[in-house]
Protein backbone atom coordinates (compact mmCIF):
# COMPACT_ATOMS: atom_id res chain seq x y z
CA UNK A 1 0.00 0.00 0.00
CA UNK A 2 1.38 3.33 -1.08
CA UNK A 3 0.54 5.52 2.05
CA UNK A 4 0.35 9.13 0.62
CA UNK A 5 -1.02 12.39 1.89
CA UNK A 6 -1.73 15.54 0.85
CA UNK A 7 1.96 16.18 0.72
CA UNK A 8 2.76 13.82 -1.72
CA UNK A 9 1.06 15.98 -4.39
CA UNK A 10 3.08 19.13 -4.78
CA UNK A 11 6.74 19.25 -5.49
CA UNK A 12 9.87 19.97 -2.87
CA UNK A 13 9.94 22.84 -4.30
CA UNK A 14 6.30 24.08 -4.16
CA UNK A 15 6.83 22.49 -0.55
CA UNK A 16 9.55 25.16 0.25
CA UNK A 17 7.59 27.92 -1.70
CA UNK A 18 4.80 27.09 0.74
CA UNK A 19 7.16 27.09 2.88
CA UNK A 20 8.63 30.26 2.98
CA UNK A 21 5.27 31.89 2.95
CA UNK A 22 3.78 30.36 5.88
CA UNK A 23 6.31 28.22 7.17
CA UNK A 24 6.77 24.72 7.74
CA UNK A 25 4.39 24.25 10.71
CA UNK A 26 1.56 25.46 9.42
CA UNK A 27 1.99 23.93 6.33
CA UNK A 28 2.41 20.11 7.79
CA UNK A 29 -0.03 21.30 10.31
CA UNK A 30 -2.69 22.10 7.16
CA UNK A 31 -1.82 19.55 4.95
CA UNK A 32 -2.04 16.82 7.71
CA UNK A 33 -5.76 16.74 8.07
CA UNK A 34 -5.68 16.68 4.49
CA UNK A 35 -6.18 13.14 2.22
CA UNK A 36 -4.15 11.73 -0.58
CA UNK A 37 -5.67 13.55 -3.93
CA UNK A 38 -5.57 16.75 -3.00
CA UNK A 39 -3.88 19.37 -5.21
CA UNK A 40 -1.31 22.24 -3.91
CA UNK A 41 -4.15 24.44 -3.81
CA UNK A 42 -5.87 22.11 -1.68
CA UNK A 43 -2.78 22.34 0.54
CA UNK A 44 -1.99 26.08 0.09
CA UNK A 45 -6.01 26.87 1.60
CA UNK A 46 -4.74 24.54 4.28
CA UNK A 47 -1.47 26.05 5.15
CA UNK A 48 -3.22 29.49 5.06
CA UNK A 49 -5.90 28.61 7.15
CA UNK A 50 -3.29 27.37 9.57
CA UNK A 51 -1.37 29.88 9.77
CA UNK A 52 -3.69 32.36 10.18
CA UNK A 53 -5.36 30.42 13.42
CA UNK A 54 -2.04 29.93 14.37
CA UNK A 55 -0.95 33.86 14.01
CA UNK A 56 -4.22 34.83 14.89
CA UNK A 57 -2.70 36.26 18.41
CA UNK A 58 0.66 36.71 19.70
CA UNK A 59 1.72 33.42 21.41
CA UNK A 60 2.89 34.15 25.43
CA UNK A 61 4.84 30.74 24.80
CA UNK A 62 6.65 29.24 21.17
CA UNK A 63 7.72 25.79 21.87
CA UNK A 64 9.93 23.79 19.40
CA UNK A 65 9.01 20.26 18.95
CA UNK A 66 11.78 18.18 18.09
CA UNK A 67 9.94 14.75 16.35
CA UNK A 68 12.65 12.17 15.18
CA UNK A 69 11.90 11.46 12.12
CA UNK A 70 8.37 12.06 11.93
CA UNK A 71 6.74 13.68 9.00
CA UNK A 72 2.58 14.13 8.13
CA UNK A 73 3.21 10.90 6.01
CA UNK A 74 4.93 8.32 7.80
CA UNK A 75 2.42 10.03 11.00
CA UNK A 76 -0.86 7.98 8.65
CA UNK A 77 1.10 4.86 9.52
CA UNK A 78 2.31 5.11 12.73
CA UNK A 79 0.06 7.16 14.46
CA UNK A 80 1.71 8.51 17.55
CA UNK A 81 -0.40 11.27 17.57
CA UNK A 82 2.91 14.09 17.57
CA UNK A 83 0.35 16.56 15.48
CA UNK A 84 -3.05 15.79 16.45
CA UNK A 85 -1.69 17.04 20.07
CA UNK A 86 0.16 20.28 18.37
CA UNK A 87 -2.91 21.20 16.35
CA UNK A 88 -5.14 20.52 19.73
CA UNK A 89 -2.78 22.81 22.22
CA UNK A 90 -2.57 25.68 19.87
CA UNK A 91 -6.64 25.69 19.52
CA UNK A 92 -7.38 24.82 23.00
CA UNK A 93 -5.45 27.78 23.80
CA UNK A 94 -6.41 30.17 21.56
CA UNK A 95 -2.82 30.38 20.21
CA UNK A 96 -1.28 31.19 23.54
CA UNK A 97 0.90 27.97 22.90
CA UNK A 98 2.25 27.65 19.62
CA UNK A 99 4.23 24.40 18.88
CA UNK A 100 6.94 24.60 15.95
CA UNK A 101 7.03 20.96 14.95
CA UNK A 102 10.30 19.84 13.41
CA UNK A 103 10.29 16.44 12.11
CA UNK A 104 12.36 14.32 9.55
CA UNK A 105 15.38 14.63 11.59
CA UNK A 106 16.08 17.84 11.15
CA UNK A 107 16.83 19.19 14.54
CA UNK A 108 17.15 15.71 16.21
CA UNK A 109 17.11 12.24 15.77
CA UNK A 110 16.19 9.31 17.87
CA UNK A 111 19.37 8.85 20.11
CA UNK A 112 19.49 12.38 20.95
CA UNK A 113 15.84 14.30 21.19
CA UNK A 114 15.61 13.64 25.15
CA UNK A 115 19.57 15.09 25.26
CA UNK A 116 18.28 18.21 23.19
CA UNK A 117 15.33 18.69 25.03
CA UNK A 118 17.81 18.51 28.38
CA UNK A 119 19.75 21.13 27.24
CA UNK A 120 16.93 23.70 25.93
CA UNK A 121 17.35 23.40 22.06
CA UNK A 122 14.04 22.22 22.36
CA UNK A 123 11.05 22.32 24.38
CA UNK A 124 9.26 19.34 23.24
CA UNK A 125 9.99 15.85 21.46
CA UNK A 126 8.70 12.66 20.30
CA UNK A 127 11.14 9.51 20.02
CA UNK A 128 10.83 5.73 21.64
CA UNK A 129 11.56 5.12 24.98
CA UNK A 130 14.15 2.75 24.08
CA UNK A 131 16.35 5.08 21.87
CA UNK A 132 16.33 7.82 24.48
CA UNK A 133 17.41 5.66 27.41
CA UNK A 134 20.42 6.63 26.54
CA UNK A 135 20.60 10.03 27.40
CA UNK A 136 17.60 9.62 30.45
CA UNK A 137 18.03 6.36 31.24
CA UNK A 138 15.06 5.87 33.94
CA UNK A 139 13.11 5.23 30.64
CA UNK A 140 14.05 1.23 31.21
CA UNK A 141 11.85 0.88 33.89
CA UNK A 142 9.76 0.05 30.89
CA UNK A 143 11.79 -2.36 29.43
CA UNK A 144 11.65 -5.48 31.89
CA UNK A 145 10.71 -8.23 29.93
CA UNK A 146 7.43 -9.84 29.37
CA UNK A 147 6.09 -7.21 32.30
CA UNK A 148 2.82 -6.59 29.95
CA UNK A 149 1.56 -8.92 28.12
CA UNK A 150 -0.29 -7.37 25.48
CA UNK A 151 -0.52 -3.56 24.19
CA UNK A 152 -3.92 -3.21 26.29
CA UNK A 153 -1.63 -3.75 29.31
CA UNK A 154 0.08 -1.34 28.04
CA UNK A 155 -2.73 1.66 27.34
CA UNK A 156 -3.74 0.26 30.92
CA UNK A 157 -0.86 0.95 32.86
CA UNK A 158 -0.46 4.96 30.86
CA UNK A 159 -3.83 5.91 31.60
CA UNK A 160 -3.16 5.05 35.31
CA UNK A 161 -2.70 7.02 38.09
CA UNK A 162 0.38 4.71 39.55
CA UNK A 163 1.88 5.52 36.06
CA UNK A 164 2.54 9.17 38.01
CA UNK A 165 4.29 7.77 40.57
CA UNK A 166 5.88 4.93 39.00
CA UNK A 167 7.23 6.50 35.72
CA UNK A 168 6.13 10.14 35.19
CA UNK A 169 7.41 11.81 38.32
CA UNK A 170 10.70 9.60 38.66
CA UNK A 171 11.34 10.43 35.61
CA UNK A 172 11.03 13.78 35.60
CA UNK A 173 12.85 13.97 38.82
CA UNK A 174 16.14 12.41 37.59
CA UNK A 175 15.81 13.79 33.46
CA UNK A 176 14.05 17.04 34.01
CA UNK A 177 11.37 15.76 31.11
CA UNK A 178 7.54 15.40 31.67
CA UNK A 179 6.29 12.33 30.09
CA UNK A 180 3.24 13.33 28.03
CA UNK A 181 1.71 10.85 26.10
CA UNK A 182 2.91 7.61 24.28
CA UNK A 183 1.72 5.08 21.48
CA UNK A 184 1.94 1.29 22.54
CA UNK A 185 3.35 -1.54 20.74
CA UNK A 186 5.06 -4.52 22.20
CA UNK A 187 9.04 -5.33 20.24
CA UNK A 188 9.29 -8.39 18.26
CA UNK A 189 12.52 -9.43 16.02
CA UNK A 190 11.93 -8.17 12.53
CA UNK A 191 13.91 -10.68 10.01
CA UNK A 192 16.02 -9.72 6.93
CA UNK A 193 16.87 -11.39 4.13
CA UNK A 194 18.18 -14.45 5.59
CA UNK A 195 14.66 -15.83 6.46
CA UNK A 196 13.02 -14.84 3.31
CA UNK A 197 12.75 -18.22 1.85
CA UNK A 198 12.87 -20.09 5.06
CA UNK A 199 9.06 -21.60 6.49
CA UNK A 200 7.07 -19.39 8.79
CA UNK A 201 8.91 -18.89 12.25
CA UNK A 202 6.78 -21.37 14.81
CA UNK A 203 9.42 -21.85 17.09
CA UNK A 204 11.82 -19.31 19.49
CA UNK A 205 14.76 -21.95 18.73
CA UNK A 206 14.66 -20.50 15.54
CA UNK A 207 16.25 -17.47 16.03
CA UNK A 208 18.81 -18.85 18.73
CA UNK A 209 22.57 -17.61 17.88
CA UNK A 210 21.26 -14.91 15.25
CA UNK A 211 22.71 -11.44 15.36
CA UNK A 212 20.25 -8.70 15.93
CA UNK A 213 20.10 -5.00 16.24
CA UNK A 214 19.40 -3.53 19.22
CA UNK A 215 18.13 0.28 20.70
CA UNK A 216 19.76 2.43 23.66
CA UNK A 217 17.70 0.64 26.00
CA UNK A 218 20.02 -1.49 28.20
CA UNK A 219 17.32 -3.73 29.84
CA UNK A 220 15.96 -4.87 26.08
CA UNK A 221 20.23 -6.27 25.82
CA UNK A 222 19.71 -8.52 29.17
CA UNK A 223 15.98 -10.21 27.40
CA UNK A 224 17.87 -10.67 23.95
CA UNK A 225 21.40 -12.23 25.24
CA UNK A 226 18.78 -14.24 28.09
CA UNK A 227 17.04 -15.32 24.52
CA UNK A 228 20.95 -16.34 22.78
CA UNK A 229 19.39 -13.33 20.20
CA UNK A 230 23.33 -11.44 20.21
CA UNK A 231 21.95 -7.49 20.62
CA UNK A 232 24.39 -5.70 17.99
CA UNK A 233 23.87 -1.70 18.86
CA UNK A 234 23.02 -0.13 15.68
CA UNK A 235 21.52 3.81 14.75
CA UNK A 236 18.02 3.52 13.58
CA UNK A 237 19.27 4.92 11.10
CA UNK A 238 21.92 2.63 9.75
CA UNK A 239 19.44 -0.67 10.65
CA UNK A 240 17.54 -0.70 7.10
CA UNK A 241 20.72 -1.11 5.31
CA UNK A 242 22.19 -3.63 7.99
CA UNK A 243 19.54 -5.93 6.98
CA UNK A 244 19.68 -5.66 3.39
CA UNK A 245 23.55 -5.75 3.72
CA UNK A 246 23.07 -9.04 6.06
CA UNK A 247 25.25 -7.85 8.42
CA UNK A 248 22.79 -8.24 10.90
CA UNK A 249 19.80 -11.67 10.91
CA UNK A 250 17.06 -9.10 12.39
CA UNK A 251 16.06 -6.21 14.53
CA UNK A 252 13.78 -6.24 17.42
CA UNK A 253 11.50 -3.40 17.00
CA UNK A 254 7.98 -3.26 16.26
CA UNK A 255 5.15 -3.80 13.34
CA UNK A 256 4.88 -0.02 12.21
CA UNK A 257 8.12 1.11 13.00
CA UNK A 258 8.89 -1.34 10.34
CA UNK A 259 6.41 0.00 7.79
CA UNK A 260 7.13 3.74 8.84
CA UNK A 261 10.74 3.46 8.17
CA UNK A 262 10.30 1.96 4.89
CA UNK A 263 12.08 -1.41 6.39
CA UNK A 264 9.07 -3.59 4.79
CA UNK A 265 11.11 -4.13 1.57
CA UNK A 266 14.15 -5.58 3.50
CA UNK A 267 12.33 -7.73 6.23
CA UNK A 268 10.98 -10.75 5.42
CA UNK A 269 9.01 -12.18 8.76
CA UNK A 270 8.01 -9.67 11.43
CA UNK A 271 7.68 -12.65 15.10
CA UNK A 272 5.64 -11.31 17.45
CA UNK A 273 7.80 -12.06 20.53
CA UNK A 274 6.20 -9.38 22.65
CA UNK A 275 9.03 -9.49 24.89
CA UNK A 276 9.51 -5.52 25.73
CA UNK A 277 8.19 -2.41 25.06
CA UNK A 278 7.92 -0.28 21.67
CA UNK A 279 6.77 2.91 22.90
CA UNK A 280 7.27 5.97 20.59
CA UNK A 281 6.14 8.92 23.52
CA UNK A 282 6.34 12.80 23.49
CA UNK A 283 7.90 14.73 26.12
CA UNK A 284 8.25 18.12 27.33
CA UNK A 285 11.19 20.00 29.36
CA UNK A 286 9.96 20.80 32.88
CA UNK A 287 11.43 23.56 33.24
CA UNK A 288 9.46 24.79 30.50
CA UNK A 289 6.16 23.49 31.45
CA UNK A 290 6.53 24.74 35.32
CA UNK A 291 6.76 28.48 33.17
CA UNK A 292 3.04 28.02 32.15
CA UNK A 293 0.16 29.26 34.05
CA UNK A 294 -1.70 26.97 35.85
CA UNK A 295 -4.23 27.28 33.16
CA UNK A 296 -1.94 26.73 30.59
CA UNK A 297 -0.29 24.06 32.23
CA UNK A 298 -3.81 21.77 32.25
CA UNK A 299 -4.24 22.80 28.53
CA UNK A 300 -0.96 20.56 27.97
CA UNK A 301 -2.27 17.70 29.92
CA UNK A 302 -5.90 17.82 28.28
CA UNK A 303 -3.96 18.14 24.92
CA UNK A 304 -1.62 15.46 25.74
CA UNK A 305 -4.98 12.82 27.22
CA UNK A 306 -6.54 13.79 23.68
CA UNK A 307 -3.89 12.38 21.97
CA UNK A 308 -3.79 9.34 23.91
CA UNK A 309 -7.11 8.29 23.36
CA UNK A 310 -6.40 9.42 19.72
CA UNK A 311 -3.24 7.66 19.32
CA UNK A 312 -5.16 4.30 21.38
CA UNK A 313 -7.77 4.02 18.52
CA UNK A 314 -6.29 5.07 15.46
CA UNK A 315 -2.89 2.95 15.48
CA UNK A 316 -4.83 0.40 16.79
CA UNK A 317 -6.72 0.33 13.57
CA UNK A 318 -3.99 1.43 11.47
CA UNK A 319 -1.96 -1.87 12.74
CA UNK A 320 -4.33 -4.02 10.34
CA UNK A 321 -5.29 -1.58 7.79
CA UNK A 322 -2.38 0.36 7.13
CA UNK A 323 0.31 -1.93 8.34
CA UNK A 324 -0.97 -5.58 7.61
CA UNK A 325 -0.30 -6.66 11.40
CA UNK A 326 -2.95 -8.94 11.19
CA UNK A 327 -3.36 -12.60 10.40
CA UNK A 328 -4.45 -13.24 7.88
CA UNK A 329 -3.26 -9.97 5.96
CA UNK A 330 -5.50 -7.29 4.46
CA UNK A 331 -5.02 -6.87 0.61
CA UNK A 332 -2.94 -3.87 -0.09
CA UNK A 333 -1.22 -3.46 3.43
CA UNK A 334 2.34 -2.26 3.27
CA UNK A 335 3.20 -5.49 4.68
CA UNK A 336 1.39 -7.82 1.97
CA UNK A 337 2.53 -5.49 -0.91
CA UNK A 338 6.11 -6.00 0.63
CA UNK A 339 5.65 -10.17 1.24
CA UNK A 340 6.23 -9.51 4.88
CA UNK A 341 5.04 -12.24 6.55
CA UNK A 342 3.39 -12.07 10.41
CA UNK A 343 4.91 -14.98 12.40
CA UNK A 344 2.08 -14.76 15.11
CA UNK A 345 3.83 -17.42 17.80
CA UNK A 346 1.62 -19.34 20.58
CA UNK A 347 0.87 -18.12 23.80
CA UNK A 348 3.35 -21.96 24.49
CA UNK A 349 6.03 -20.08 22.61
CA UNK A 350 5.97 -16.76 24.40
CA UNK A 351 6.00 -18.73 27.48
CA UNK A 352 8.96 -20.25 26.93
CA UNK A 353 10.82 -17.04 26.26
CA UNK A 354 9.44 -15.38 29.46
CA UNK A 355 10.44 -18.22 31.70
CA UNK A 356 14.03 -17.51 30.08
CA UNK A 357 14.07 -14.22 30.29
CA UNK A 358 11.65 -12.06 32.46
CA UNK A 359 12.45 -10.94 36.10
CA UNK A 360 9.49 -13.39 37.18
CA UNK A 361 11.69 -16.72 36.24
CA UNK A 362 15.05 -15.23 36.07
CA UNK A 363 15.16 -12.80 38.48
CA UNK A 364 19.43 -13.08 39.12
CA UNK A 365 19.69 -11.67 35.61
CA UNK A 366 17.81 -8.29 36.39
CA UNK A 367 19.04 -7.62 39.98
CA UNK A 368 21.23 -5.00 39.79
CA UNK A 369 19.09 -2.48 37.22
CA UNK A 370 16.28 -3.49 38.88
CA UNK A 371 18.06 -2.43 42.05
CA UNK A 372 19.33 1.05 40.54
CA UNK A 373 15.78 1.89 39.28
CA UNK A 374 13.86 1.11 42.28
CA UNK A 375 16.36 3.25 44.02
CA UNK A 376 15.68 6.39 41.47
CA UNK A 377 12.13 5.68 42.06
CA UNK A 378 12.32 6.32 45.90
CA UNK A 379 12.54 3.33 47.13
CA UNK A 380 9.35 0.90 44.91
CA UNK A 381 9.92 -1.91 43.51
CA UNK A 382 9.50 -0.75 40.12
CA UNK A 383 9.10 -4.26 38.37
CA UNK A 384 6.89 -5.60 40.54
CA UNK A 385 4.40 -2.55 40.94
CA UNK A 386 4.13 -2.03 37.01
CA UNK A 387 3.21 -5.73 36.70
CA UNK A 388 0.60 -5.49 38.92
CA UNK A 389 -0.76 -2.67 37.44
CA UNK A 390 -0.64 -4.33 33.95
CA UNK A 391 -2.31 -7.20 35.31
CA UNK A 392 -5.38 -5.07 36.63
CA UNK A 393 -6.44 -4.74 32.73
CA UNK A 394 -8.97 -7.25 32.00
CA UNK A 395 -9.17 -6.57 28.16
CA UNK A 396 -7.82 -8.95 25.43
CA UNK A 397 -8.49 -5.65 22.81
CA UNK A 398 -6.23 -2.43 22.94
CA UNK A 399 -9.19 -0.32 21.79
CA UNK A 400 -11.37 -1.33 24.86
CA UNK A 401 -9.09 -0.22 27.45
CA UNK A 402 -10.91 2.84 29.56
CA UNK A 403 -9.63 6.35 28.72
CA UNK A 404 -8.81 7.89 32.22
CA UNK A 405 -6.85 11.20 33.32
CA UNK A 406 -3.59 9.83 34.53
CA UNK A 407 -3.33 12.79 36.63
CA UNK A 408 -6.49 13.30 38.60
CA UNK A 409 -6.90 9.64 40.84
C-alpha cells in the first residue's frame, strides 16, 4: 500500500515555496488533516488557514518540537499522535501555545531528542523510549521483559494514576522531562533477508545464535542475550541497510516502526515475541512546562490525554489496515505489498521465552538495574508494581481499554 497524503502531491519545491510563505508548521499542520488527492491548492487553503489560526494572536509561549523522524506521512502509519496534540494545544489555547514541529530529523534524531530537550534546544519531542534511554536512562523501567503482556496492558498501565508515581514523576525527577503521552506496541525481532525463503517462524529456537540490532535501551540487551538473540547496537538509522547488507539476521523493533521506516522491503518475517516495550512517547522539558500558568499548564495535559485516546484508537486500527499486522493480511497493506510475513507465535512459545528471560523466572539476571531503578524511584519496587498494574487490565483488545486522566486519581 502506497501511504500518501496531501503532501505527496506538490513538489519539494512548491513544498519550500509554501514554505517560505507560511512556514513549515503550518503547512504540515494544514496539509495533515488533508487526504491523498488533493492538489497544492488544496494544501496552500490549508497552510493558510493554519497559519492564520495559528498567528491569529501573539503566542505568550513558542515551543519547538523536536519529532525524530516524523513527518505528516509516515504520522498515517504510525500514528503517535505528535500533530493531532500540536494542532489541539494551539486551539485549545487560543494560540497562547504555539508548537513549531520539526520532524524528519532535522533538529534531532532518535538517540538524541531527550539530550536536546535537556539542554533547551528544544522544548518538546517525540522519540521511543528505548532510543532515548540513553541520554535519560530511567526510561528502562519500561523495558523489563514480558512485564505486559499485550498492548492493552500497556494503554492500561499509561492511563493510570500509579503511572505518576511509577514512571512520570521519577522520571522527571532524575531527566528534568515530563512524560506526556505515548503510542503502545510490544518489540518483536523483525527478520532480513536471511529468512526470506525459510518456512514461517513457529518456534523461538529458531532465532537462537542470530545477530540482531538492538536500541539504547540497556534492559531490552539482558531479554535478547537471556534469549541467545546477540543485541548488535546499531543507529536507527543505519538498521535498514544492515539488513539488506546481512550484516545483521534481524532487529527487534515493532510492526509499524517497520512499515514507517520503509524497512518492509528488506524484512521478510516480522515474530511477534512481545518481549519488551515499543513505545514511541512525546515529552516536554519541565522547566518549560513549570513556566506556564496553571491554566496553561492543564491545557498541555488535556492536549496530551486527547492524543492518547487518539493515538489508542487510530494505530490500533492502522496496525491491520495500514500496516498488515494482522493474520491473515488485508489486501494492499504495506506489509502484503512487501511479502512480509506475520509470524504470530503461541501463547506456548511466548511462554517459553518469558520463563528464560523475564524478572518473574530469572530474576538473578535483572538484579542489579532493577536495584538502581527502584532506588531512582524512591525506594518501589518498580518491576513488581508495574506488573501489577498491567495485570489489573482485564481486556484482550487495545481499543477497549478505559480512557482515564492519569493525573487526577
Amino acid at each position: 500500500m502506497k501511504v500518501s497524503n496531501a503532501l505527496s502531491a506538490i513538489s519539494r519545491r512548491d513544498l519550500f515555496k509554501l514554505s517560505g510563505q507560511y512556514g513549515m508548521s503550518s503547512v504540515l499542520l494544514g496539509a495533515g488533516a488533508l487526504t491523498a488527492g488533493a492538489t497544492l491548492g488544496d494544501v496552500a487553503k490549508a497552510a493558510e488557514s493554519s497559519y492564520e489560526k495559528r498567528f491569529a494572536n501573539e503566542p505568550e509561549h513558542t515551543f519547538k518540537l523536536g519529532a525524530a523522524g516524523f513527518n505528516p506521512r509516515n504520522l498515517l502509519i504510525e500514528r503517535a499522535g505528535v500533530l493531532e496534540f500540536a494542532r489541539d494545544l494551539e486551539s485549545r489555547t487560543d494560540g497562547r501555545i504555539r508548537v513549531e514541529f520539526i520532524g524528519d530529523n532535522q533538529i534531532c534524531g532518535q538517540p538524541n531528542c531527550v539530550e536536546k530537550t535537556q539542554s533547551g534546544i528544544i522544548e518538546m519531542y517525540a522519540a521511543s523510549t528505548q532510543n532515548s534511554a540513553g541520554g535519560a536512562p530511567y526510561l528502562n523501567v519500561l523495558d523489563y521483559a514480558y512485564q505486559f503482556r499485550t498492548r492493552a496492558d500497556q494503554y492500561h498501565f499509561f492511563y493510570s494514576p500509579e503511572s505518576v508515581e511509577i514512571l512520570r514523576d521519577p522520571y522527571e525527577r532524575m531527566h528534568g522531562l515530563k512524560f506526556l503521552f505515548t503510542h503502545c506496541e510490544l518489540r518483536g525481532i523483525q527478520t532480513g533477508a536471511s529468512f526470506a525463503d525459510k518456512p514461517l517462524i513457529e518456534n523461538i529456537e529458531t532465532l537462537f545464535g542470530t545477530k540482531n540490532r538492538v536500541t539504547g535501551t540497556q534492559l531490552g540487551r539482558i531479554a535478547m542475550q537471556a534469549l541467545n538473540l546477540n543485541p548488535v547496537p546499531i543507529a536507527w538509522e543505519e538498521t535498514l541497510d544492515g539488513l539488506k547488507q546481512g550484516l545483521i539476521d534481524g532487529a527487534e523493533t515493532w510492526a509499524s516502526a517497520v512499515a514507517y521506516a520503509n524497512m518492509s522491503p528488506v524484512v521478510s518475517q516480522s515474530v511477534d515475541l512481545r518481549f519488551f516495550c515499543g513505545t514511541e512517547h512525546t515529552a516536554m522539558s519541565a522547566s518549560a512546562f513549570d513556566r506556564l500558568s496553571g491554566e496553561l499548564q492543564d491545557a498541555v495535559l488535556e492536549s496530551a490525554y486527547l492524543a492518547q485516546v487518539h493515538v489508542q484508537a487510530a494505530n490500533e486500527a492502522a496496525l491491520v489496515n495500514t500496516v498488515g499486522f494482522s493474520t491473515p493480511q488485508l489486501p494492499g497493506t504495506i506489509f502484503a505489498e512487501n511479502g512480509v510475513r506475520v509470524a504470530p507465535l503461541s501463547d506456548a512459545e511466548r511462554a517459553k521465552a518469558e520463563q528464560m528471560c523475564s524478572p518473574e523466572y530469572q530474576p538473578a539476571l535483572w538484579e542489579q538495574w532493577r536495584e538502581r531503578l527502584n532506588t531512582w524511584a524512591g525506594g518501589i519496587d518498580t518491576y513488581q508494581r508495574i506488573y501489577d498494574v498491567a495485570r489489573q487490565n482485564q481486556h484482550t483488545l487495545a481499543e477497549n481499554v478505559e480512557p482515564r486522566r492519569w493525573w487526577k486519581a
